[in-house]
Protein backbone atom coordinates (compact mmCIF):
# COMPACT_ATOMS: atom_id res chain seq x y z
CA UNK A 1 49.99 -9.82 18.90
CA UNK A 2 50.56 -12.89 16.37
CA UNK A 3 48.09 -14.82 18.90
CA UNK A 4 45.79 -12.49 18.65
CA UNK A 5 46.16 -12.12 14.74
CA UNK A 6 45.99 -15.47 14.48
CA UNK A 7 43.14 -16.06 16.15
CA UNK A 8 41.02 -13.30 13.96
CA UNK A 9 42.21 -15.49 10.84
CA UNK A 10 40.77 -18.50 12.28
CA UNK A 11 37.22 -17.27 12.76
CA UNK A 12 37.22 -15.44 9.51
CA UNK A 13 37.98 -18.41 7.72
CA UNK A 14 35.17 -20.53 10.19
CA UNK A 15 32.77 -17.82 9.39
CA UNK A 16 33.35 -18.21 5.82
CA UNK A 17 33.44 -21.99 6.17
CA UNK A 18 30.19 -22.14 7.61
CA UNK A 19 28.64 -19.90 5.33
CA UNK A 20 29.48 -22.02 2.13
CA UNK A 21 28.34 -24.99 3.68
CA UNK A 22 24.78 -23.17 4.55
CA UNK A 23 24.73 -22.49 0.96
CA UNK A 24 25.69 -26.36 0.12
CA UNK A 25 23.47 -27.76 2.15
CA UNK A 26 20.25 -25.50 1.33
CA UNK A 27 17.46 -27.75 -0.30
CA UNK A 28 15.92 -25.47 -3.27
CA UNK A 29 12.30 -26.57 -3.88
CA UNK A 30 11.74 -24.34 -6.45
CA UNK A 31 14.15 -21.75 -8.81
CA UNK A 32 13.26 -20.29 -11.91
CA UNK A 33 14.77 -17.50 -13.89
CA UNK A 34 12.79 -17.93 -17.03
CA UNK A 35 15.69 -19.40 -18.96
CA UNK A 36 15.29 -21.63 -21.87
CA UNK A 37 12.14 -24.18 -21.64
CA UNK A 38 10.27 -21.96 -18.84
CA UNK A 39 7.03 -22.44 -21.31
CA UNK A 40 7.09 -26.17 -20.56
CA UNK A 41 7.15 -25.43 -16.87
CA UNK A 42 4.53 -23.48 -16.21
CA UNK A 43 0.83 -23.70 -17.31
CA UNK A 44 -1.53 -20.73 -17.84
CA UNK A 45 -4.95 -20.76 -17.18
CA UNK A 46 -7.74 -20.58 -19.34
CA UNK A 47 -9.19 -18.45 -16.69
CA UNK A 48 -11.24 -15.63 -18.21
CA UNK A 49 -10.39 -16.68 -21.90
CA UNK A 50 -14.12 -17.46 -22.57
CA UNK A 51 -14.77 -13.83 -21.75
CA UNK A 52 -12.07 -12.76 -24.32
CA UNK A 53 -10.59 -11.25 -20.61
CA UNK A 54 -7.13 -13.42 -20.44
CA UNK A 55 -3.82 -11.68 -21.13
CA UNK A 56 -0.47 -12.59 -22.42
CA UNK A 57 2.38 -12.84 -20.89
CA UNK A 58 5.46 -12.07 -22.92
CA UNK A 59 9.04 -13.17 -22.14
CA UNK A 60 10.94 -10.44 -22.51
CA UNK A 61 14.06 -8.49 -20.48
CA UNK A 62 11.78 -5.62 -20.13
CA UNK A 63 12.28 -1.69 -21.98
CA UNK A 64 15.33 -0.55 -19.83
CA UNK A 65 17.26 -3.27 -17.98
CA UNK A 66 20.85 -4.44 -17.26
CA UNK A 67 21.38 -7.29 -19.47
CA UNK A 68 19.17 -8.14 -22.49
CA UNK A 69 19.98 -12.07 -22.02
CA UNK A 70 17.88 -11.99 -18.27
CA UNK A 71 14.55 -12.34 -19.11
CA UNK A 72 11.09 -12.51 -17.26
CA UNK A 73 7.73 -12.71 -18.02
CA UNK A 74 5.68 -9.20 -18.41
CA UNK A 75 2.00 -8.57 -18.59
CA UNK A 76 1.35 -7.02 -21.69
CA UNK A 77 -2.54 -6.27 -22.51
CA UNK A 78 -4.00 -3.59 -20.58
CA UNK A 79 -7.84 -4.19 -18.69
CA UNK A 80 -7.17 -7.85 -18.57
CA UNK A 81 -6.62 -11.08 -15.86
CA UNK A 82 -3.58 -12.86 -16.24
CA UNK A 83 -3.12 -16.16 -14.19
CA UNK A 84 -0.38 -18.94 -14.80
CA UNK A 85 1.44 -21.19 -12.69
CA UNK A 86 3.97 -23.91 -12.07
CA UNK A 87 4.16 -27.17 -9.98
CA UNK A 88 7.15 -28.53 -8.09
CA UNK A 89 7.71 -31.34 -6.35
CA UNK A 90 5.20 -31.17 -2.68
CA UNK A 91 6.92 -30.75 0.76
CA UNK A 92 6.26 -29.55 4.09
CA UNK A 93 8.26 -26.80 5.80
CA UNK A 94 7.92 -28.23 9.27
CA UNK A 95 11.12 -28.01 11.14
CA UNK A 96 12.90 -26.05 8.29
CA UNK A 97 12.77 -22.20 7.37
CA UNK A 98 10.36 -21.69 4.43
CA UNK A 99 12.02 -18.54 1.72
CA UNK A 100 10.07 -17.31 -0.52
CA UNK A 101 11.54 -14.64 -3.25
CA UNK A 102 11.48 -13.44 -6.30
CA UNK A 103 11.92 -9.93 -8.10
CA UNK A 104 9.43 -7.69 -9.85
CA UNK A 105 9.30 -4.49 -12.22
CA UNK A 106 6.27 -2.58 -12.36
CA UNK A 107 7.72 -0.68 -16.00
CA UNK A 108 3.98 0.95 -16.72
CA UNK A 109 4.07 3.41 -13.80
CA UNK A 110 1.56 1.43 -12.14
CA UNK A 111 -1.83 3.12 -10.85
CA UNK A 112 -3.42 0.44 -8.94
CA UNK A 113 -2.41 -3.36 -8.98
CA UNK A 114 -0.65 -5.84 -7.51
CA UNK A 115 2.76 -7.20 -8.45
CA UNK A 116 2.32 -10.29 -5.84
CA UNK A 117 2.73 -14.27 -6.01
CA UNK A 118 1.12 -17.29 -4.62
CA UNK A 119 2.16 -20.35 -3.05
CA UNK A 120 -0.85 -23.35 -3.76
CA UNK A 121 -1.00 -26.31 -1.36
CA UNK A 122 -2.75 -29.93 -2.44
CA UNK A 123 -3.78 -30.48 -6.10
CA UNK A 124 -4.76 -27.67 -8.00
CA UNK A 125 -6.20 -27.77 -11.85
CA UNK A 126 -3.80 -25.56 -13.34
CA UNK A 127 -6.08 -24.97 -16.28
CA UNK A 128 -8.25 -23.94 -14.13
CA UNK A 129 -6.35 -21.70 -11.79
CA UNK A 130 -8.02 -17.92 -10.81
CA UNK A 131 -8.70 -15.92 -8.74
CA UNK A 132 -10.68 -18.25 -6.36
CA UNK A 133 -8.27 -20.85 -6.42
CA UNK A 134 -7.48 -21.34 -2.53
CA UNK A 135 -3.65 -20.37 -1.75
CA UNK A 136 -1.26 -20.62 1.90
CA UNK A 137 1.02 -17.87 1.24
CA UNK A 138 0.40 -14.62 -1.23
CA UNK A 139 3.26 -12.27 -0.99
CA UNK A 140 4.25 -9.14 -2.66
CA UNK A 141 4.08 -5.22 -3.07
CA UNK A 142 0.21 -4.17 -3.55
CA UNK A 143 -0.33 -0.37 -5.07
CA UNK A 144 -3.81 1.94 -5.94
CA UNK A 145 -3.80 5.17 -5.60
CA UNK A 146 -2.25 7.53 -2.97
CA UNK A 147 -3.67 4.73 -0.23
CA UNK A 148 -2.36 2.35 -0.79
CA UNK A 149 1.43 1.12 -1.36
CA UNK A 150 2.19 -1.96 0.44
CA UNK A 151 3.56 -5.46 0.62
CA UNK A 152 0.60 -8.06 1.13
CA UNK A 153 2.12 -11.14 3.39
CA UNK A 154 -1.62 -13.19 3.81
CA UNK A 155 -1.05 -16.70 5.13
CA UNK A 156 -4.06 -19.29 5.10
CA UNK A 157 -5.26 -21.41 8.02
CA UNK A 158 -8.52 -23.17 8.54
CA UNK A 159 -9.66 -21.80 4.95
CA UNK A 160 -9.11 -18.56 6.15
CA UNK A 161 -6.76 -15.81 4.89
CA UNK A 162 -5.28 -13.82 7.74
CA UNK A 163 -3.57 -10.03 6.46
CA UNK A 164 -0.47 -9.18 8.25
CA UNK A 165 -1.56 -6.63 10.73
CA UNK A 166 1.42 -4.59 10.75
CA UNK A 167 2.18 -2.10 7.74
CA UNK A 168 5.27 -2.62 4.95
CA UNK A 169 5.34 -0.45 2.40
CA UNK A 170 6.46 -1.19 -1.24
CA UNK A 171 8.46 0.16 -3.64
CA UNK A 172 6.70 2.53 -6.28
CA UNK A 173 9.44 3.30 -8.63
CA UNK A 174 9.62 1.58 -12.48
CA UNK A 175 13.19 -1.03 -11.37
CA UNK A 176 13.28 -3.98 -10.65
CA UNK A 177 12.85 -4.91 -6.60
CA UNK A 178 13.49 -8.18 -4.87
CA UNK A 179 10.49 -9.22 -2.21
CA UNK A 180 11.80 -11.80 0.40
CA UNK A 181 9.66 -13.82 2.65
CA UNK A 182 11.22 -15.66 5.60
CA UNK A 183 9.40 -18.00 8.19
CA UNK A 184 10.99 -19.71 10.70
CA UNK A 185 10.30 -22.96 12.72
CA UNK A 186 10.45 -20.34 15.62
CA UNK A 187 7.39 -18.66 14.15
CA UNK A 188 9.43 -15.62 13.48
CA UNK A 189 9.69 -13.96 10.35
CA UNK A 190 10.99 -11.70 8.59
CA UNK A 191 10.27 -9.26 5.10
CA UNK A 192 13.22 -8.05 2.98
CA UNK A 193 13.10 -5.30 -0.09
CA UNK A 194 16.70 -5.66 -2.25
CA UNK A 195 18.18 -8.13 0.50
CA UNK A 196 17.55 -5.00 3.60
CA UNK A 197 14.87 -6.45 6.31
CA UNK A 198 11.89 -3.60 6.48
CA UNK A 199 9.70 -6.15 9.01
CA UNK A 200 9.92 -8.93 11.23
CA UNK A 201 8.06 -10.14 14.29
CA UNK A 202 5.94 -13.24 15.07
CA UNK A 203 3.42 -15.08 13.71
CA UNK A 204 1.40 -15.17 16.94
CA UNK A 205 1.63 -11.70 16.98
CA UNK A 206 1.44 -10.28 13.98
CA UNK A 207 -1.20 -12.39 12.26
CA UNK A 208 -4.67 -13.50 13.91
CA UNK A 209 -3.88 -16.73 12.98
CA UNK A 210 -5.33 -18.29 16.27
CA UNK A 211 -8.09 -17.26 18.79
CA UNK A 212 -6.92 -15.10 21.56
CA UNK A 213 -5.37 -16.36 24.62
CA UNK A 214 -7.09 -14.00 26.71
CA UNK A 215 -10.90 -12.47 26.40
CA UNK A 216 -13.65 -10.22 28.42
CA UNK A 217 -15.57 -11.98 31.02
CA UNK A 218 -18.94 -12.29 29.20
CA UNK A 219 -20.32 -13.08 32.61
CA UNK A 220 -19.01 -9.77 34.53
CA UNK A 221 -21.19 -7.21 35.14
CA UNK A 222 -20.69 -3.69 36.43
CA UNK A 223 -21.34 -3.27 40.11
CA UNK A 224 -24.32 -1.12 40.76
CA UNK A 225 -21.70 1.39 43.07
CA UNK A 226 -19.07 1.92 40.48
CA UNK A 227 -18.61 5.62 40.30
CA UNK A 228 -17.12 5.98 36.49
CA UNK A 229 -18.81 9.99 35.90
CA UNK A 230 -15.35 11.76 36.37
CA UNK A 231 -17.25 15.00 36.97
CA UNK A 232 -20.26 15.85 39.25
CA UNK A 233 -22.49 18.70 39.95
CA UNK A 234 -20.86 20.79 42.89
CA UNK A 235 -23.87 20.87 45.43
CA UNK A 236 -22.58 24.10 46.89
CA UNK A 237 -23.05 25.81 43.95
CA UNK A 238 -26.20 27.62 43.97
CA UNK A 239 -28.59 29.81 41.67
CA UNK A 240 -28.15 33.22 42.65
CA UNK A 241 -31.86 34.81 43.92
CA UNK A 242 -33.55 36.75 40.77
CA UNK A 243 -31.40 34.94 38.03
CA UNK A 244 -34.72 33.27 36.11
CA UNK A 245 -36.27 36.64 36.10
CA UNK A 246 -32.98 38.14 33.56
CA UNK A 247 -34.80 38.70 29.85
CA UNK A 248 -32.91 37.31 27.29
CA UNK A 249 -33.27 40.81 25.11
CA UNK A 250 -33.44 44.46 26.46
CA UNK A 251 -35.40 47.69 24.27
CA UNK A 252 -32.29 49.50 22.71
CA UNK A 253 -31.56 52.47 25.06
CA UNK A 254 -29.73 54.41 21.89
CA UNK A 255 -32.57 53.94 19.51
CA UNK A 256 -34.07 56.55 18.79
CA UNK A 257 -37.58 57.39 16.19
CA UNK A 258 -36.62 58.31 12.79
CA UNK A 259 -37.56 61.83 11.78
CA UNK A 260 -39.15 60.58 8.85
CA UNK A 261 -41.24 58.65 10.78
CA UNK A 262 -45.26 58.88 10.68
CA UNK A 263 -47.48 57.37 13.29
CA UNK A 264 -50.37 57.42 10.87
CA UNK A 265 -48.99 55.70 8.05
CA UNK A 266 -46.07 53.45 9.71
CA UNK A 267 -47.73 52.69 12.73
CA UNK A 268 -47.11 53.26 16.37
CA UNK A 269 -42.50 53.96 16.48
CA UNK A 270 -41.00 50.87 19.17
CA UNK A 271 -37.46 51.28 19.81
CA UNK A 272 -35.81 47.57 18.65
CA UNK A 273 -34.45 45.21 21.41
CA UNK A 274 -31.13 44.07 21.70
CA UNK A 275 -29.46 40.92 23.70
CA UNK A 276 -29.28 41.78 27.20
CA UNK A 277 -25.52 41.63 28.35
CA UNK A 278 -26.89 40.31 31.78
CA UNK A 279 -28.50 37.51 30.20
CA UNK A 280 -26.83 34.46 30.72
CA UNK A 281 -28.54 31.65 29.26
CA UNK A 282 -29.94 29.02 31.30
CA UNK A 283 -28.19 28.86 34.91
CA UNK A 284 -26.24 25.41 35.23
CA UNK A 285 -24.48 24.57 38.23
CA UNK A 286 -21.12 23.59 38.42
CA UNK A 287 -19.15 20.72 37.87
CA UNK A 288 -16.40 19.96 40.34
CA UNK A 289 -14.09 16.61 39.54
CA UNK A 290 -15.66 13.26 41.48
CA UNK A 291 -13.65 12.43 44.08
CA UNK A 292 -15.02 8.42 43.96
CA UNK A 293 -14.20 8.56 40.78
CA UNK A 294 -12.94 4.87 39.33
CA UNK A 295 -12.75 4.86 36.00
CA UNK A 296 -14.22 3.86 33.26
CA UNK A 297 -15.14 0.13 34.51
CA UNK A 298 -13.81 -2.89 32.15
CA UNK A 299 -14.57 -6.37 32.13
CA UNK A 300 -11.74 -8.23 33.59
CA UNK A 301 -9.97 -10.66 31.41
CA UNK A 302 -9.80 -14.62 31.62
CA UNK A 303 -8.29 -17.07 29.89
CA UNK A 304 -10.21 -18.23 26.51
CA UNK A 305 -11.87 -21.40 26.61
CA UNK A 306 -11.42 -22.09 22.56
CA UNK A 307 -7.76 -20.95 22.59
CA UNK A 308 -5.13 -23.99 21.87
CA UNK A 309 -1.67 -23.24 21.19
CA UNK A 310 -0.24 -24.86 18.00
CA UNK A 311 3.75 -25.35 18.04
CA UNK A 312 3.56 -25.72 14.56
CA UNK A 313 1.71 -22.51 13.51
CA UNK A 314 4.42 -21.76 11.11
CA UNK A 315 3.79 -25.08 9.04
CA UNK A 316 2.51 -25.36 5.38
CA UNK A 317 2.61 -29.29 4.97
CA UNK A 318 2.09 -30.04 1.21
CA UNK A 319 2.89 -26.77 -0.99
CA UNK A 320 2.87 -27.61 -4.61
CA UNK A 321 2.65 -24.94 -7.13
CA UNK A 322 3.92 -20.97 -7.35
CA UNK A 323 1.16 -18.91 -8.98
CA UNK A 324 0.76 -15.54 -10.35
CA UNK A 325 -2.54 -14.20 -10.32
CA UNK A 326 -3.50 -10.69 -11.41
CA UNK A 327 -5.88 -8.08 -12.43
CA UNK A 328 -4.14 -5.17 -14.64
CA UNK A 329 -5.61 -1.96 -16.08
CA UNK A 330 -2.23 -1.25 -17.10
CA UNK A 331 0.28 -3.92 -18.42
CA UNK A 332 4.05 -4.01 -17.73
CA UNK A 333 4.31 -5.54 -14.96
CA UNK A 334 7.69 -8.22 -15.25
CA UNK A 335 8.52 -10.74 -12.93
CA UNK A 336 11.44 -13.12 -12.57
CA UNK A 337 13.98 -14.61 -10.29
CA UNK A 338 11.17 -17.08 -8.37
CA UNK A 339 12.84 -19.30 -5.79
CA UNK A 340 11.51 -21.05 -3.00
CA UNK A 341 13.89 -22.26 -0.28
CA UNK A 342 15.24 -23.67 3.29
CA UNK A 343 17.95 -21.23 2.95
CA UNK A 344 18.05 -17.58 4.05
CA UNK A 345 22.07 -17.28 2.54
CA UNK A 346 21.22 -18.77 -0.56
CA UNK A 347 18.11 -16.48 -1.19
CA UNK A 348 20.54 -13.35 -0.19
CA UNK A 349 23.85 -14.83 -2.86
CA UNK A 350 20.48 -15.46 -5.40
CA UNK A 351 19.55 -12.52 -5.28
CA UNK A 352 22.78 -10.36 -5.08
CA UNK A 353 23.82 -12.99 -8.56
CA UNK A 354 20.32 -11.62 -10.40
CA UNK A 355 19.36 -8.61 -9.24
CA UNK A 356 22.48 -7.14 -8.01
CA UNK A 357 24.27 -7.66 -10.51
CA UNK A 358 22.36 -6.18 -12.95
CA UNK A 359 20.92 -3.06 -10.58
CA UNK A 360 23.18 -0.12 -11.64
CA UNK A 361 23.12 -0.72 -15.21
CA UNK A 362 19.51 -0.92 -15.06
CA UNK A 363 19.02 2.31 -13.48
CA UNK A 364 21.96 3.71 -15.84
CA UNK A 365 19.41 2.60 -18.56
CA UNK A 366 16.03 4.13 -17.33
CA UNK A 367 17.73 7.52 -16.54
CA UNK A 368 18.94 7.89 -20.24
CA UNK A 369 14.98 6.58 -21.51
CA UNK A 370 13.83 8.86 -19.44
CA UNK A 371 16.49 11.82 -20.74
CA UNK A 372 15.22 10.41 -24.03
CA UNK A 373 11.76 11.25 -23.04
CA UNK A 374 12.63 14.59 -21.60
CA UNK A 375 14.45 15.61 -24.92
CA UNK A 376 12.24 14.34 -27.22
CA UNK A 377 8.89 16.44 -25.11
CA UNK A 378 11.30 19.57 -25.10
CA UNK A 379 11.73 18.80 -29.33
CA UNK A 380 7.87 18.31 -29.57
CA UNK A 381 7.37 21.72 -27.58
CA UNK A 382 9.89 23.74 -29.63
CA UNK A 383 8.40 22.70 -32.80
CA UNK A 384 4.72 23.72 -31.21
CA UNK A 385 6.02 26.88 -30.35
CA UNK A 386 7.88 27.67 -33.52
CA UNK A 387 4.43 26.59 -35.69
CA UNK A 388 2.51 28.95 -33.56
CA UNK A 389 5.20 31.82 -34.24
CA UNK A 390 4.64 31.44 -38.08
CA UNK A 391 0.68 31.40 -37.59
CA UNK A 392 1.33 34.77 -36.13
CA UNK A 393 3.56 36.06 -38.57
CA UNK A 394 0.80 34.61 -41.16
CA UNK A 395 -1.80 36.38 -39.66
CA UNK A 396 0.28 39.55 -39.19
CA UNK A 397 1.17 39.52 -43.02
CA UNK A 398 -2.13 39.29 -44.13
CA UNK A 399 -3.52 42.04 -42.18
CA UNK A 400 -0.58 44.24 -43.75
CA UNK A 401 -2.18 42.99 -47.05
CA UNK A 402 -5.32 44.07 -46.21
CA UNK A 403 -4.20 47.30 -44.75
CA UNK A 404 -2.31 47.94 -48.25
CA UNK A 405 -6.06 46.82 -49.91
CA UNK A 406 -7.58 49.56 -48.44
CA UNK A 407 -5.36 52.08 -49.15
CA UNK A 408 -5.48 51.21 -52.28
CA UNK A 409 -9.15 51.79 -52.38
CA UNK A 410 -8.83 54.88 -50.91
CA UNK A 411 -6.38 56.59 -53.54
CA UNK A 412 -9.28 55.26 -56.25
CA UNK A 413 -11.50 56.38 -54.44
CA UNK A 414 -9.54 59.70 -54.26
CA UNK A 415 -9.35 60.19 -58.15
């Protein structure tokens, strides 16, 4: 038993051992919390500004939140395009896991827009950053309408951006939610919401990020013999003798003339015709199931000629900027907590040192704004009703007036 005890101990403490020195030895490309100096390392664009269309971002710890000292940066002009962004130093993520994370707070009740950021590759004009600016990764919840609530994972190869095919919904509520992105040198992945995986699968798979390995023949042809009707006529079947000669409509045998009725004025009486219950539309033979039947015929597969597998699908070799890029008919949108990693640990301690931390007391604080708002509509409402009680009473005093008016005219009228 003390064995045994022992033993549990030991790989406990290995466990935990290991762990800390995952976290050690993570490389962190990029971290930012929007502490002090965050203007000096990031750029926004002057995208749209000559249209008087560019918005401004506002450091703030947003209207409800769970500590006023952690602060991101929130959209704050409605109908406008907001772009900034922020270089670190270039790498390549071959033969290490690439993270990507960072948390976001739609606080407007957001409609339609997306809450999502990008990761630029080469050199990029920061001034000039937009919405045409060519990105590798764009990540993050996307929302419109009833449609559409999802997290966008788009990955760029050969100038081409390639949609996840499978579907991850969002969050839709006004807190604060952590997006994780993980890509392996496996080219597995994986998508977490508040540090719980909701996807994960491969790259070959779930992306079309290369051709197909296999296609149609483009060269097979159907033989002339294939038998793909599932049903034929059954030649047995025959018309019965007399069955063309069956009128569609038969005189009514019930009519009779009206009594009222006059051949010399209304014309010589017919009795009406009604459908003839015999009739049985035009005869069509039977169909009895094909017993040659094949199947719908299909080209056979082969291998495709412009496939070429690519061991390192899951590489981005010279990523160099995070970017925000958005288009918002309703501001409030706050984001913070960016880090870009090696790490899968250190993203999940990062995140449970930010946002968990602060989660509860950030929910604590939107359920009493929104009690606010709830007491404050119910104050509004009994004041409405009350003024509309005294109109009445108003009203109902000066009809009394009037009423005494006319009685009064009535008693001089009297005299």
């Amino acid at each position: 038993m003390m064995m045994a005890t022992n033993s549990s101990s030991l790989l406990l403490f290995l466990v935990a051992i290991s762990s800390v020195l995952s976290l050690v030895s993570a490389a962190v490309f990029f971290e930012e919390k929007f502490d002090d100096g965050w203007g000096d390392r990031w750029v926004k664009s002057d995208w749209k500004k000559e249209d008087n269309m560019s918005g401004q971002w506002m450091l703030t710890a947003g209207k409800w939140n769970g500590d006023a000292a952690d602060k991101g940066i929130q959209t704050s002009e409605d109908y406008r395009f907001y772009a900034i962004s922020s270089q670190f130093p270039e790498f390549s993520n071959k033969d290490k896991t690439l993270v990507v994370q960072f948390s976001v707070k739609h606080e407007q009740k957001l409609d339609c827009g997306g809450g999502y950021i990008k990761l630029l590759s080469g050199d990029v004009d920061q001034k000039k950053f937009g919405g045409e600016t060519p990105y590798s990764i764009m990540f993050g919840p996307d929302i419109c309408g009833y449609s559409t609530k999802k997290v966008h994972a788009i990955l760029t190869r050969n100038e081409k951006n390639h949609l996840i095919k499978k579907e991850v919904p969002c969050e839709t509520d006004q807190l604060t939610h952590v997006y994780t992105f993980i890509i392996r040198p496996d080219s597995t992945y994986s998508i977490l919401i508040d540090n719980v995986e909701k996807q994960t699968g491969s790259l070959y798979s779930d992306w079309d990020l290369l051709p197909p390995k296999k296609i149609k023949d483009p060269d097979a042809k159907k033989p002339e013999d294939w038998e793909d009707s599932e049903y034929i006529p059954d030649l047995e079947d025959k018309k019965p003798e007399g069955y063309d000669d069956i009128i569609k409509e038969v005189t009514d045998p019930d009519a009779t003339k009206p009594d009222d009725w006059d051949d010399e004025e209304d014309g010589e009486w017919t009795a009406p015709t009604i459908p003839n219950p015999e009739y049985k539309g035009p005869w069509k033979q039977k169909q009895i199931k094909n017993p040659k039947y094949q199947g719908k015929w299909k080209a056979p597969m082969i291998d495709n000629p412009d496939f070429k597998d690519d061991a390192n699908l899951y590489v981005f070799p010279n990523l160099k900027y995070v970017a925000i890029e958005l288009w918002q008919v309703k501001s409030g949108t706050l984001f913070d907590n960016i880090l870009i990693t090696d790490e899968p640990e250190y993203a999940l301690k990062f995140a449970e040192d930010t946002w968990g931390k602060n989660k509860d007391a950030e929910k604590a604080a939107f359920d009493l704004e929104e009690k606010k708002k709830s007491e404050e509509e119910e104050s509004r409402k009994s004041d409405s009703d009350d003024e509309s009680d005294d109109e009445k009473d108003n009203d109902g005093a000066e009809d009394t007036d009037d009423s005494d008016d006319d009685e009064g005219k009535l008693d001089h009228d009297e005299l």
